[in-house]
N, C-alpha and C. Protein backbone atom coordinates (compact mmCIF):
# COMPACT_ATOMS: atom_id res chain seq x y z
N UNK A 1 32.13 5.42 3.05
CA UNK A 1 30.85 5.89 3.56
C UNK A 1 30.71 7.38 3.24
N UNK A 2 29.69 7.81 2.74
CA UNK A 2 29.50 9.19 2.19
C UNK A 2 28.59 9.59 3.79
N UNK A 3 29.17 11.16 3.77
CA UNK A 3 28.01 12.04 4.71
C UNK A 3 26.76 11.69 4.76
N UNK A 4 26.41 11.77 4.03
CA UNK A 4 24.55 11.59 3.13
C UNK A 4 24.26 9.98 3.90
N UNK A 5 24.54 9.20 4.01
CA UNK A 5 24.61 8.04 4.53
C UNK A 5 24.57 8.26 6.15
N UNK A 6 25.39 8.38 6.35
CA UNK A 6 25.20 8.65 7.87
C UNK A 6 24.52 9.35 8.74
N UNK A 7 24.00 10.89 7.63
CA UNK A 7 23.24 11.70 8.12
C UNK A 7 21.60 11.12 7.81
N UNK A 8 21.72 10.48 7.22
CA UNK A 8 20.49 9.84 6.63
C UNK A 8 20.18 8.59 8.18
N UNK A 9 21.12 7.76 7.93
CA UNK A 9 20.81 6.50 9.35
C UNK A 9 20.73 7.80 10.87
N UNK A 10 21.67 8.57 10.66
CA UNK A 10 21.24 9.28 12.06
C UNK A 10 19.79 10.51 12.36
N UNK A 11 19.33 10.70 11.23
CA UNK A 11 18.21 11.58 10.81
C UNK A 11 16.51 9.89 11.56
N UNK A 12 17.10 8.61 10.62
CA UNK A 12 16.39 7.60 11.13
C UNK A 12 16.15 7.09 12.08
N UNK A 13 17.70 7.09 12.83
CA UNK A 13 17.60 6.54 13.99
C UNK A 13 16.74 7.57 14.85
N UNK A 14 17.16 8.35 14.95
CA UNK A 14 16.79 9.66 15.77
C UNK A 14 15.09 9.98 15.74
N UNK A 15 14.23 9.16 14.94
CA UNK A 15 13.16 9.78 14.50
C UNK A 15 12.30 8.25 14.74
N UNK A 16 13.44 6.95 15.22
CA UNK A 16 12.74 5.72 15.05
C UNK A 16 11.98 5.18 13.84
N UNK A 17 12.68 5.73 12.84
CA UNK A 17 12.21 5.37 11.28
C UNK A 17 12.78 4.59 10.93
N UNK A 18 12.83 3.78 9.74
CA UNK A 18 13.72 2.84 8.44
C UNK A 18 13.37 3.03 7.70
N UNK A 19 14.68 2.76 6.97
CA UNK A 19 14.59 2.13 5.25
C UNK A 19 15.14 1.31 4.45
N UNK A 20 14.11 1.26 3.71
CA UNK A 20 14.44 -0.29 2.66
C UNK A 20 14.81 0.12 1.25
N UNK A 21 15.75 -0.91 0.48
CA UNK A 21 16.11 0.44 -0.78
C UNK A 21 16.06 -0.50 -1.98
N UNK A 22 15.53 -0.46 -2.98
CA UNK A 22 15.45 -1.22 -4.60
C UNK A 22 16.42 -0.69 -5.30
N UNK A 23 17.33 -1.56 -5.56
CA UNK A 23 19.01 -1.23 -6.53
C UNK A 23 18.53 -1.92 -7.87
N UNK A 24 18.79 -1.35 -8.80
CA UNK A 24 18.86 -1.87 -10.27
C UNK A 24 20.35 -1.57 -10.61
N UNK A 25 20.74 -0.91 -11.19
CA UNK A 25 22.18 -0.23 -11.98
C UNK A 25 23.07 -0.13 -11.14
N UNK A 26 22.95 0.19 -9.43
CA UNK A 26 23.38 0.59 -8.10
C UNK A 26 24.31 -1.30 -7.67
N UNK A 27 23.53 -2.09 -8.17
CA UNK A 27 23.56 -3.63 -7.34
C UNK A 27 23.99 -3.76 -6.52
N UNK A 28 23.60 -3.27 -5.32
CA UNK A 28 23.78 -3.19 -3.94
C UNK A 28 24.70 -2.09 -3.26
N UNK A 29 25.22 -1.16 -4.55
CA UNK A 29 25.98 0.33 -3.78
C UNK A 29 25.42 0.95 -1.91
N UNK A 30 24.28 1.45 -2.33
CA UNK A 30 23.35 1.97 -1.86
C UNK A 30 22.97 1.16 -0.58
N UNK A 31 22.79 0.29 -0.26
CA UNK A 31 22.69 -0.51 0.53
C UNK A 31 23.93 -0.95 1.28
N UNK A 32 25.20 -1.09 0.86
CA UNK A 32 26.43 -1.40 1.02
C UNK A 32 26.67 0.41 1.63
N UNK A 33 26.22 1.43 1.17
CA UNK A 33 26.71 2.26 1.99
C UNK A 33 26.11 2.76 3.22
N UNK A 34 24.75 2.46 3.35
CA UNK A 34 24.18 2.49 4.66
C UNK A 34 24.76 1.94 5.55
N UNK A 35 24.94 0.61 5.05
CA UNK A 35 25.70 -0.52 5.97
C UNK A 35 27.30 -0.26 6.88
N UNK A 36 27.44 0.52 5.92
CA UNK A 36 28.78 0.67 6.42
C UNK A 36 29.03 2.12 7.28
N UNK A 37 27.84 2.53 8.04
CA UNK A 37 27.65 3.54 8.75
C UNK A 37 27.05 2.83 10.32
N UNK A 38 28.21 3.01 11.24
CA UNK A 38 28.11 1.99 12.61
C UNK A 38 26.93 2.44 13.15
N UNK A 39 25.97 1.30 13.65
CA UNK A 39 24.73 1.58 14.10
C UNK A 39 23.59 1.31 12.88
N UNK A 40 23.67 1.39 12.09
CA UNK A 40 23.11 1.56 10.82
C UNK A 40 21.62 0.20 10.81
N UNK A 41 21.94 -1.01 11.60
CA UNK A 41 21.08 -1.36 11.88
C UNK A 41 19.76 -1.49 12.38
N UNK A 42 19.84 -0.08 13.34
CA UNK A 42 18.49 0.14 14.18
C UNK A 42 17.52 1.14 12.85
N UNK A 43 17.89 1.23 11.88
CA UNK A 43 17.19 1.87 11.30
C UNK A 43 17.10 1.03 9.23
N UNK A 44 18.25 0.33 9.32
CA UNK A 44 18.16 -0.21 7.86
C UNK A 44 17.28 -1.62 7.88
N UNK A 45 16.58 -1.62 6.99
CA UNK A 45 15.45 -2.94 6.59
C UNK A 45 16.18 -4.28 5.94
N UNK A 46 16.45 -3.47 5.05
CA UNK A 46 16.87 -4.71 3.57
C UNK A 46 17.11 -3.61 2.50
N UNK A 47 17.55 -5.02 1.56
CA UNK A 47 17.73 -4.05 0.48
C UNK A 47 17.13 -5.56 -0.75
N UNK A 48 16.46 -5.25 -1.79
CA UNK A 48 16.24 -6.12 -2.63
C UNK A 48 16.88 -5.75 -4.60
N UNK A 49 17.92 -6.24 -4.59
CA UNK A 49 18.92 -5.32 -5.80
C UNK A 49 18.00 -6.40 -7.23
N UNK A 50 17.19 -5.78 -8.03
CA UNK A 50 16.07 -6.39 -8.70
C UNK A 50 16.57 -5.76 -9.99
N UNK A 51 18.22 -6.25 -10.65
CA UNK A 51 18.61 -5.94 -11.93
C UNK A 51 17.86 -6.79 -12.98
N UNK A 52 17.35 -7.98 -12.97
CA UNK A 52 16.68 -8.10 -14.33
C UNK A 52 15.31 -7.44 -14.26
N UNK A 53 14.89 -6.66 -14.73
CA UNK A 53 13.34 -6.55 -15.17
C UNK A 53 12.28 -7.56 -14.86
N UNK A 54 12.43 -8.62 -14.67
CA UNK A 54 11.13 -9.35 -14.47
C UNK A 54 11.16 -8.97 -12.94
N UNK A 55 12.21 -9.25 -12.51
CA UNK A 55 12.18 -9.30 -10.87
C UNK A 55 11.51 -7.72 -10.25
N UNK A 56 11.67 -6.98 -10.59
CA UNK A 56 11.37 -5.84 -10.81
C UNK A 56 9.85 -5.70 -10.31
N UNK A 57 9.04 -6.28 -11.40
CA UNK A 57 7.72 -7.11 -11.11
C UNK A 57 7.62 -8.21 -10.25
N UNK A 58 8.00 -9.15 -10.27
CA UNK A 58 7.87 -9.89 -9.23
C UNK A 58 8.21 -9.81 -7.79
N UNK A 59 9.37 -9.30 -7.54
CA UNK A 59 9.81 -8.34 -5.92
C UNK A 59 9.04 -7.75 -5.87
N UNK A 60 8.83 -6.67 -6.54
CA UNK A 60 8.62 -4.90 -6.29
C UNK A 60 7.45 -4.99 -6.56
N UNK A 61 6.63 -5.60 -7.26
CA UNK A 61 5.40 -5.07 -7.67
C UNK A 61 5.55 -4.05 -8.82
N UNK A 62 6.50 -3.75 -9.81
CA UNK A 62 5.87 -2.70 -10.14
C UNK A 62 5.52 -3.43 -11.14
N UNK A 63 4.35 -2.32 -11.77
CA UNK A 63 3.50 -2.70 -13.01
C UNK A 63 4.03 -3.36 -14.48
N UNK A 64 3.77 -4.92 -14.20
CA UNK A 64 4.51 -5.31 -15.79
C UNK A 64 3.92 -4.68 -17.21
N UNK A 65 2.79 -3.80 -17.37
CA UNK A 65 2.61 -3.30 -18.65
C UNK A 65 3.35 -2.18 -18.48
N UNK A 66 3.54 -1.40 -17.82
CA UNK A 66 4.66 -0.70 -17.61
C UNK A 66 6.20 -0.63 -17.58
N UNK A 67 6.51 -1.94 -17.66
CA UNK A 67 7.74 -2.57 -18.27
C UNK A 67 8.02 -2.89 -19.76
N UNK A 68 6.80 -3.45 -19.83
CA UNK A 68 6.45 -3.76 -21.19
C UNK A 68 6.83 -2.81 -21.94
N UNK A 69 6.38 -1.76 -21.94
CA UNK A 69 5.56 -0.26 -22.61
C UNK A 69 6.85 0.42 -22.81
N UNK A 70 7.15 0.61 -21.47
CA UNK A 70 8.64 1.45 -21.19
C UNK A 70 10.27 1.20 -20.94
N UNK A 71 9.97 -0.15 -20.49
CA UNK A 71 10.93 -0.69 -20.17
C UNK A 71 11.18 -0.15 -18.60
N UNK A 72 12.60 -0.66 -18.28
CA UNK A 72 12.58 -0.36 -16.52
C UNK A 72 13.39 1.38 -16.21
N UNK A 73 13.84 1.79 -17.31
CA UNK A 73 14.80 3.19 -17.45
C UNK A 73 13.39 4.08 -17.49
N UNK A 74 12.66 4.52 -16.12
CA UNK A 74 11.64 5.08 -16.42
C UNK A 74 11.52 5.52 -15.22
N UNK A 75 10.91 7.14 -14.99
CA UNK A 75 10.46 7.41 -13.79
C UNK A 75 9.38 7.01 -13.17
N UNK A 76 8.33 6.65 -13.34
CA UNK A 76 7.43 5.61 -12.85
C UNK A 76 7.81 4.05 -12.31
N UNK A 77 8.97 3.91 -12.99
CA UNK A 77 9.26 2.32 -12.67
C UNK A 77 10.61 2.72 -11.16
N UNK A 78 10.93 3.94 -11.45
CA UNK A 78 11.81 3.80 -10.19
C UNK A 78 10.59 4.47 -8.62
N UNK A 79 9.79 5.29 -8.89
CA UNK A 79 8.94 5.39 -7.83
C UNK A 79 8.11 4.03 -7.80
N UNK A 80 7.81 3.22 -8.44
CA UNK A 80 6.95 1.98 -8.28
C UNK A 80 8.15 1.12 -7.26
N UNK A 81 8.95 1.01 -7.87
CA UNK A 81 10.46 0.11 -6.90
C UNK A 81 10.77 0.69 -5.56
N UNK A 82 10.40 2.31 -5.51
CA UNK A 82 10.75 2.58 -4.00
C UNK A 82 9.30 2.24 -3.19
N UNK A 83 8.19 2.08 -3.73
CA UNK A 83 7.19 1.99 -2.77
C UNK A 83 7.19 0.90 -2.46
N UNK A 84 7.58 -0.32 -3.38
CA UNK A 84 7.39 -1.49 -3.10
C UNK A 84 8.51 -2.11 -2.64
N UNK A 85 9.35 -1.69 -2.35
CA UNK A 85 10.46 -2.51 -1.43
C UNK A 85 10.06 -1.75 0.16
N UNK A 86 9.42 -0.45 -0.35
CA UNK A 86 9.29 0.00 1.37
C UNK A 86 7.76 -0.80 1.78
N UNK A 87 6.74 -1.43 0.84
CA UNK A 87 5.61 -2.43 1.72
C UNK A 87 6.42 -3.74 1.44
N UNK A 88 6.84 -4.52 0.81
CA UNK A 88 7.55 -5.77 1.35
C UNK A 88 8.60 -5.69 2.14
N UNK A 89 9.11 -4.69 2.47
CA UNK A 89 10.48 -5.00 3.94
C UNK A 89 9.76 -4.46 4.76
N UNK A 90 8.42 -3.57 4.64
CA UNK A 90 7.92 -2.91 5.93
C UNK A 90 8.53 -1.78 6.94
N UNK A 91 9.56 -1.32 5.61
CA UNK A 91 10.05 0.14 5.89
C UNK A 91 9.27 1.28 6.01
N UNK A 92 9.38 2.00 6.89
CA UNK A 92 8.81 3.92 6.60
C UNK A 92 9.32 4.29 5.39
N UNK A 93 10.59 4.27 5.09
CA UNK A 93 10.67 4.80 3.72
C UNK A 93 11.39 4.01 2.81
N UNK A 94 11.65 4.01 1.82
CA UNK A 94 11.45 3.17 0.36
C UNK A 94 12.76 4.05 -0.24
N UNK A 95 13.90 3.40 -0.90
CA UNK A 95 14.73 4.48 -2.09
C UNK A 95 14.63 3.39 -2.94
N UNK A 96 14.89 4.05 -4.42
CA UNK A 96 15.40 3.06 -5.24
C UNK A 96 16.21 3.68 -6.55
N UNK A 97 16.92 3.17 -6.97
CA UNK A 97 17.30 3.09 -8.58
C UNK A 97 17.30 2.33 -9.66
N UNK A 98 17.55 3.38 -10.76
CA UNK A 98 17.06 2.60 -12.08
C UNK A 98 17.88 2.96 -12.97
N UNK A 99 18.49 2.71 -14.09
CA UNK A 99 19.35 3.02 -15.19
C UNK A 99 19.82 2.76 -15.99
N UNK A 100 20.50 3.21 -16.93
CA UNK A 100 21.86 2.97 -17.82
C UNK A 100 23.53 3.18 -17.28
N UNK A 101 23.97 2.51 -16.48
CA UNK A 101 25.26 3.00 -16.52
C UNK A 101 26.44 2.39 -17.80
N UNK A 102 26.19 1.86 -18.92
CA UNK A 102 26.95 1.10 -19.81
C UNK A 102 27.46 0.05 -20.00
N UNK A 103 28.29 -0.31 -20.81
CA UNK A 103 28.79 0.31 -21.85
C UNK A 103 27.70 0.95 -23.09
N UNK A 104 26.52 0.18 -23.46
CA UNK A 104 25.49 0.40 -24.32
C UNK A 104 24.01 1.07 -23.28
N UNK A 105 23.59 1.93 -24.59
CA UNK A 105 21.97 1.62 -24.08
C UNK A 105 21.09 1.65 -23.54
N UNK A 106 20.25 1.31 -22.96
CA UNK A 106 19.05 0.45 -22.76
C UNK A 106 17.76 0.79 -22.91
N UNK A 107 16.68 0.49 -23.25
CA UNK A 107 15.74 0.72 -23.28
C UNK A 107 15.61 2.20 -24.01
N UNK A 108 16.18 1.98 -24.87
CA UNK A 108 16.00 3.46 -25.91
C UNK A 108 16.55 4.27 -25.42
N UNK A 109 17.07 4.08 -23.61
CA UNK A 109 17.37 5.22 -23.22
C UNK A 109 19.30 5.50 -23.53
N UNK A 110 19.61 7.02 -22.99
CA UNK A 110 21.49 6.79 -23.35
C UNK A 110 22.17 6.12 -22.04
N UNK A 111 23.15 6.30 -22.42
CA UNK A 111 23.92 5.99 -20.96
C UNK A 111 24.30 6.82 -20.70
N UNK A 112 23.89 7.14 -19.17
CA UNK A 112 23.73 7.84 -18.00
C UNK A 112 22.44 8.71 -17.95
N UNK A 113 21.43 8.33 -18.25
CA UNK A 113 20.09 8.21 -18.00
C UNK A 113 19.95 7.35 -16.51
N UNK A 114 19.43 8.33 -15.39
CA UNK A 114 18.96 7.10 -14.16
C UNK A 114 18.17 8.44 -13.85
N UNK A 115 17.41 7.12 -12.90
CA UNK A 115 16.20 7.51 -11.75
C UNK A 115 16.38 7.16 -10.68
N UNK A 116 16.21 8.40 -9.73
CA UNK A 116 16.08 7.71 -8.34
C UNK A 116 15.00 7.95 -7.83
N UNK A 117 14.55 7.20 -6.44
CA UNK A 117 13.43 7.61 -6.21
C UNK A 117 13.47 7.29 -4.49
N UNK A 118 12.72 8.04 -3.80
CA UNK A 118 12.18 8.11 -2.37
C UNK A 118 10.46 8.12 -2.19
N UNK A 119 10.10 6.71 -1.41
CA UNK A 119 8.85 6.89 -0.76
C UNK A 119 8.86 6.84 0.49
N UNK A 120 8.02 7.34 0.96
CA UNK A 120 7.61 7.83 2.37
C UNK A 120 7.54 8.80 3.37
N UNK A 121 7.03 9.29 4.02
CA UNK A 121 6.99 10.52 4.70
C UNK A 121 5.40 10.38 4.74
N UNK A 122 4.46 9.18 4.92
CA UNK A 122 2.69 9.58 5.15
C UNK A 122 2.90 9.45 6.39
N UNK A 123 1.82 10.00 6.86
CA UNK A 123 1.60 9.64 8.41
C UNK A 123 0.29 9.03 8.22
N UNK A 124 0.10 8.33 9.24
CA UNK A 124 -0.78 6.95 9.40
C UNK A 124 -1.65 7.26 9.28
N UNK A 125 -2.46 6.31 8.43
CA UNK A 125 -4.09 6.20 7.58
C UNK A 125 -3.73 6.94 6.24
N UNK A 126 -2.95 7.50 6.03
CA UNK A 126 -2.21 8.08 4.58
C UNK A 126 -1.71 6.99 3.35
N UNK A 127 -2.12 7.21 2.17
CA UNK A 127 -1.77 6.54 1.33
C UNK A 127 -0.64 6.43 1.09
N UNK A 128 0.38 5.39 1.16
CA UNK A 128 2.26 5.75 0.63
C UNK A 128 2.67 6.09 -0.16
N UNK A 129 1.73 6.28 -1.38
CA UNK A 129 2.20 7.00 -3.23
C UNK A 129 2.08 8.31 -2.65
N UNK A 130 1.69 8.55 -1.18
CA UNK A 130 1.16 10.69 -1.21
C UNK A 130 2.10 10.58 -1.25
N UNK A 131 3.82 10.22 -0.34
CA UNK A 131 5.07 10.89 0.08
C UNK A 131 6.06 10.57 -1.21
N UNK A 132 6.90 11.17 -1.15
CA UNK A 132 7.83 11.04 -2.21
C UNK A 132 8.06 11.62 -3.08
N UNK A 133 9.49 11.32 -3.71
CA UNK A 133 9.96 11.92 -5.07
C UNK A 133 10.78 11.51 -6.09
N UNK A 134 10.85 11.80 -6.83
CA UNK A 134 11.54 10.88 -8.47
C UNK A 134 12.42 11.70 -8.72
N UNK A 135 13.54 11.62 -9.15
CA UNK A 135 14.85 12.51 -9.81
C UNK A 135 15.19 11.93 -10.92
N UNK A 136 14.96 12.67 -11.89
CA UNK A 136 15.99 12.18 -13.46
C UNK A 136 17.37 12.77 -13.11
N UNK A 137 18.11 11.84 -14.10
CA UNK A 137 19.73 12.39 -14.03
C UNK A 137 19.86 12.04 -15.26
N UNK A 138 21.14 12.93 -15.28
CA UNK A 138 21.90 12.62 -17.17
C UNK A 138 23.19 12.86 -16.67
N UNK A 139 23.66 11.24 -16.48
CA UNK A 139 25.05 11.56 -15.79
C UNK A 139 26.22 11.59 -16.92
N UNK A 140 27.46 11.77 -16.92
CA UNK A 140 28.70 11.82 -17.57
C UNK A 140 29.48 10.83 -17.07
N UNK A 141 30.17 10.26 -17.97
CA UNK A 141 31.20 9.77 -16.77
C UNK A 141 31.38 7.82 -17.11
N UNK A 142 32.31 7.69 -16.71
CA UNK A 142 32.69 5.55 -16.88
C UNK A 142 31.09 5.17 -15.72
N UNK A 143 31.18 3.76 -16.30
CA UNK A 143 30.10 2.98 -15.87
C UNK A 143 30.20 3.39 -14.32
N UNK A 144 31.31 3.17 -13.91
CA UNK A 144 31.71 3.22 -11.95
C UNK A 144 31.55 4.68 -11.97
N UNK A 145 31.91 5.67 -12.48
CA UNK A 145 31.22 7.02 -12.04
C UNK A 145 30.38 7.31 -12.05
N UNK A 146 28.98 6.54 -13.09
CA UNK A 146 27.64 7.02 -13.01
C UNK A 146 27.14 5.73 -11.55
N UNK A 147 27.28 4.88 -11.61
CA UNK A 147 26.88 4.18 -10.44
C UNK A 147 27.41 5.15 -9.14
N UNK A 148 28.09 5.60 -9.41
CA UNK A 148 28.51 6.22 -7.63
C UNK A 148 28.05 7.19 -7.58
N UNK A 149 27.61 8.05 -8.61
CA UNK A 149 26.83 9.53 -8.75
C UNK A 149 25.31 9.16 -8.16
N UNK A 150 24.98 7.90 -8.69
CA UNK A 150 23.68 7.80 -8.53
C UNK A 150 23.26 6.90 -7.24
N UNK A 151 24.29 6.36 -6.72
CA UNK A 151 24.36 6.13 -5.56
C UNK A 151 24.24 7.33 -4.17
N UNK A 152 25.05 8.09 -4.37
CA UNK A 152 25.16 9.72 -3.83
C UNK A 152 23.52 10.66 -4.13
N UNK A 153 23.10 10.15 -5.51
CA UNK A 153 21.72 11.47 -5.77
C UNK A 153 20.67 10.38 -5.35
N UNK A 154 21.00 9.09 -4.75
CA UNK A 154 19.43 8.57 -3.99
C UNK A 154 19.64 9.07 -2.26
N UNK A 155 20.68 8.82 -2.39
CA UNK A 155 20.95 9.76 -0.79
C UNK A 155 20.49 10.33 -0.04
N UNK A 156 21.43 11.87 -1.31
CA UNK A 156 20.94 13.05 -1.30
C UNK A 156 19.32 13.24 -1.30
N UNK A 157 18.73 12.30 -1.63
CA UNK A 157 16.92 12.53 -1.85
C UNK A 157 16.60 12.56 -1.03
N UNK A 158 17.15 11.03 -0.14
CA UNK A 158 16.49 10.67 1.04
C UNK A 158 16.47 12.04 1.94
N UNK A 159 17.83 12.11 1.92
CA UNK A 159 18.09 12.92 3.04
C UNK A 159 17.53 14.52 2.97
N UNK A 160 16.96 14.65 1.80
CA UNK A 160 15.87 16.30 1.45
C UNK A 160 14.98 15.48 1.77
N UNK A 161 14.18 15.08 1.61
CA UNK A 161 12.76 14.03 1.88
C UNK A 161 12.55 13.86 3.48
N UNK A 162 13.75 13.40 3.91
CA UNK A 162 13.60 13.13 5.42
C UNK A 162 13.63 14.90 6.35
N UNK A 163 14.50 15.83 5.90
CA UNK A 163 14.05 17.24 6.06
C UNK A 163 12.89 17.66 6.05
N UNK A 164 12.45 17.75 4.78
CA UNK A 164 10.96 17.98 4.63
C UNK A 164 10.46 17.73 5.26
N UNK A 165 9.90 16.17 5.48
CA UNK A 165 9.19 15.78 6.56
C UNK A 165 9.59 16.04 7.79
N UNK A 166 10.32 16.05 8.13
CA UNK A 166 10.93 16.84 9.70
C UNK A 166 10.81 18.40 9.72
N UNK A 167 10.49 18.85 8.53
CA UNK A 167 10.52 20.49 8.69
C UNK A 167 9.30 20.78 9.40
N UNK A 168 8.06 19.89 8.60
CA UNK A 168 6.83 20.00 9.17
C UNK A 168 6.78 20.17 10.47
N UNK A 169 6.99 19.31 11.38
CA UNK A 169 7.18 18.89 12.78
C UNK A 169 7.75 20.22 13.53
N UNK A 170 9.11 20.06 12.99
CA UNK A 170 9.93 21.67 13.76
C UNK A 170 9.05 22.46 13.37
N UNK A 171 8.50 23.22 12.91
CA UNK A 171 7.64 24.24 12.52
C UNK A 171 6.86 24.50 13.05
N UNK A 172 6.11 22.98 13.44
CA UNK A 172 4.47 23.11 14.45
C UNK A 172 5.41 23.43 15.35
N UNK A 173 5.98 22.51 16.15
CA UNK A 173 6.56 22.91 17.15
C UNK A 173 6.70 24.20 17.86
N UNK A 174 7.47 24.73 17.01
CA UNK A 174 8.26 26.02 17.09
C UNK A 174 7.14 27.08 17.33
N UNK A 175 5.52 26.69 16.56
CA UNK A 175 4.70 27.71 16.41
C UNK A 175 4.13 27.07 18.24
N UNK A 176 3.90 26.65 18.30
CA UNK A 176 3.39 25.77 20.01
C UNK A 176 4.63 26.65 21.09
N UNK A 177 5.41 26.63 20.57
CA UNK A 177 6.71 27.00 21.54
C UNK A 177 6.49 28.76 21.79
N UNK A 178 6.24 29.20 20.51
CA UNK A 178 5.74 30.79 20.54
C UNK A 178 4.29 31.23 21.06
N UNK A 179 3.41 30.29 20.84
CA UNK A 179 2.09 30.40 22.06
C UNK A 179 2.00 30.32 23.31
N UNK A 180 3.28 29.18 23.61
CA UNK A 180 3.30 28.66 24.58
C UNK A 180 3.69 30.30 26.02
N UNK A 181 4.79 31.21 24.93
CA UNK A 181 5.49 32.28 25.73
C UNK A 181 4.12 33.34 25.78
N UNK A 182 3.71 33.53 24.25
CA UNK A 182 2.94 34.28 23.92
C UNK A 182 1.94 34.09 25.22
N UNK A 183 1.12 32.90 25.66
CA UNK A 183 -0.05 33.10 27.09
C UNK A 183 0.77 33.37 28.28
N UNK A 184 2.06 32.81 28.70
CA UNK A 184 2.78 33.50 29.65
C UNK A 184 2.90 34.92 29.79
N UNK A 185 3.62 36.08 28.37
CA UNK A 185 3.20 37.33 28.91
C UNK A 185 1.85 37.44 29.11
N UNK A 186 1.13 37.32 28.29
CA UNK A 186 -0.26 37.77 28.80
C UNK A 186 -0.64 36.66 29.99
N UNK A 187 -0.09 36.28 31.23
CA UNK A 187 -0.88 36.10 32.55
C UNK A 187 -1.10 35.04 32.24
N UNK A 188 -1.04 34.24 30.99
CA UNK A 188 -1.39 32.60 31.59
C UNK A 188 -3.02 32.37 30.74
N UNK A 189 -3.09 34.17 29.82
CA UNK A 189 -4.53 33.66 29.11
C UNK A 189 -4.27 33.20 28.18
């Protein structure tokens, strides 16, 4: 179990959030390490690990001319996979990955070419493509070192993503908390 994992389910729990996560290259890493963070339930969805390309489209929704076109080693196809595993499991937030970890290839791309991706952070009546973010990587390393790197940098996303959106919050707060003193010296005006 990595930090990032745990700080991530306890960042969720704590906030009454979830998440749901789309594995391609990962096949169930990512999901297997949430899991293995006690408690991890009150906040994990599912996980849908969508390594052939069609499934990709058919789970996830994402765009088959966009498969077509690009194939699945694409930053669009890994933000399309996190939004759409986070509206079919009915998660707050969405991760996913996408890649080459080897021996060859794929899709024109090299090996250790991946994408990760995080959706969510709207608040309600908000569209779910507003929140989020995409990471390219160019990893080094045996097939099992780029899978565990990129297991670790969808994490790491979540867990900047879930900040962010929590920064907002502390911030208002904090500014409410300084008004709040601010009408006390002055008498309560």
């Amino acid at each position: 179990m990595t930090s990032a994992a745990a700080e991530a389910v306890l960042m969720l729990t704590y906030r009454g959030e979830t998440v749901a996560v789309a594995e391609s290259l990962t096949g169930g890493l990512v999901a297997a390490e949430l899991t293995e963070v006690p408690g991890s339930s009150k906040a994990f969805m599912g996980s849908v690990t969508a390594y052939a390309t069609e499934l990709k489209h058919r789970l996830l929704g994402v765009d088959d001319r966009l498969l077509a076109e690009h194939g699945a080693v694409d930053a669009r196809v890994a933000r399309q996979m996190a939004e759409g595993v986070r509206r079919e499991l009915g998660a707050d937030w969405g991760i996913a990955t996408t890649g080459v970890a080897g021996p060859e290839p794929q899709d024109g791309q090299p090996v250790g070419t991946v994408f990760v991706a995080v959706a969510g952070g709207a608040t309600d009546g908000e569209d779910v493509s507003a929140g989020g973010k995409v990471r390219a990587l160019r990893l080094n390393g045996t097939r099992a070192e780029i899978r565990m790197e990129s297991v670790r940098s969808v994490l790491a996303l979540l867990l900047e993503e879930l900040l962010d959106a929590g920064g907002a919050g502390q911030a208002d707060q904090q500014q409410g908390n300084e008004r709040a003193q601010d009408t006390e010296r002055n008498g309560g005006i």
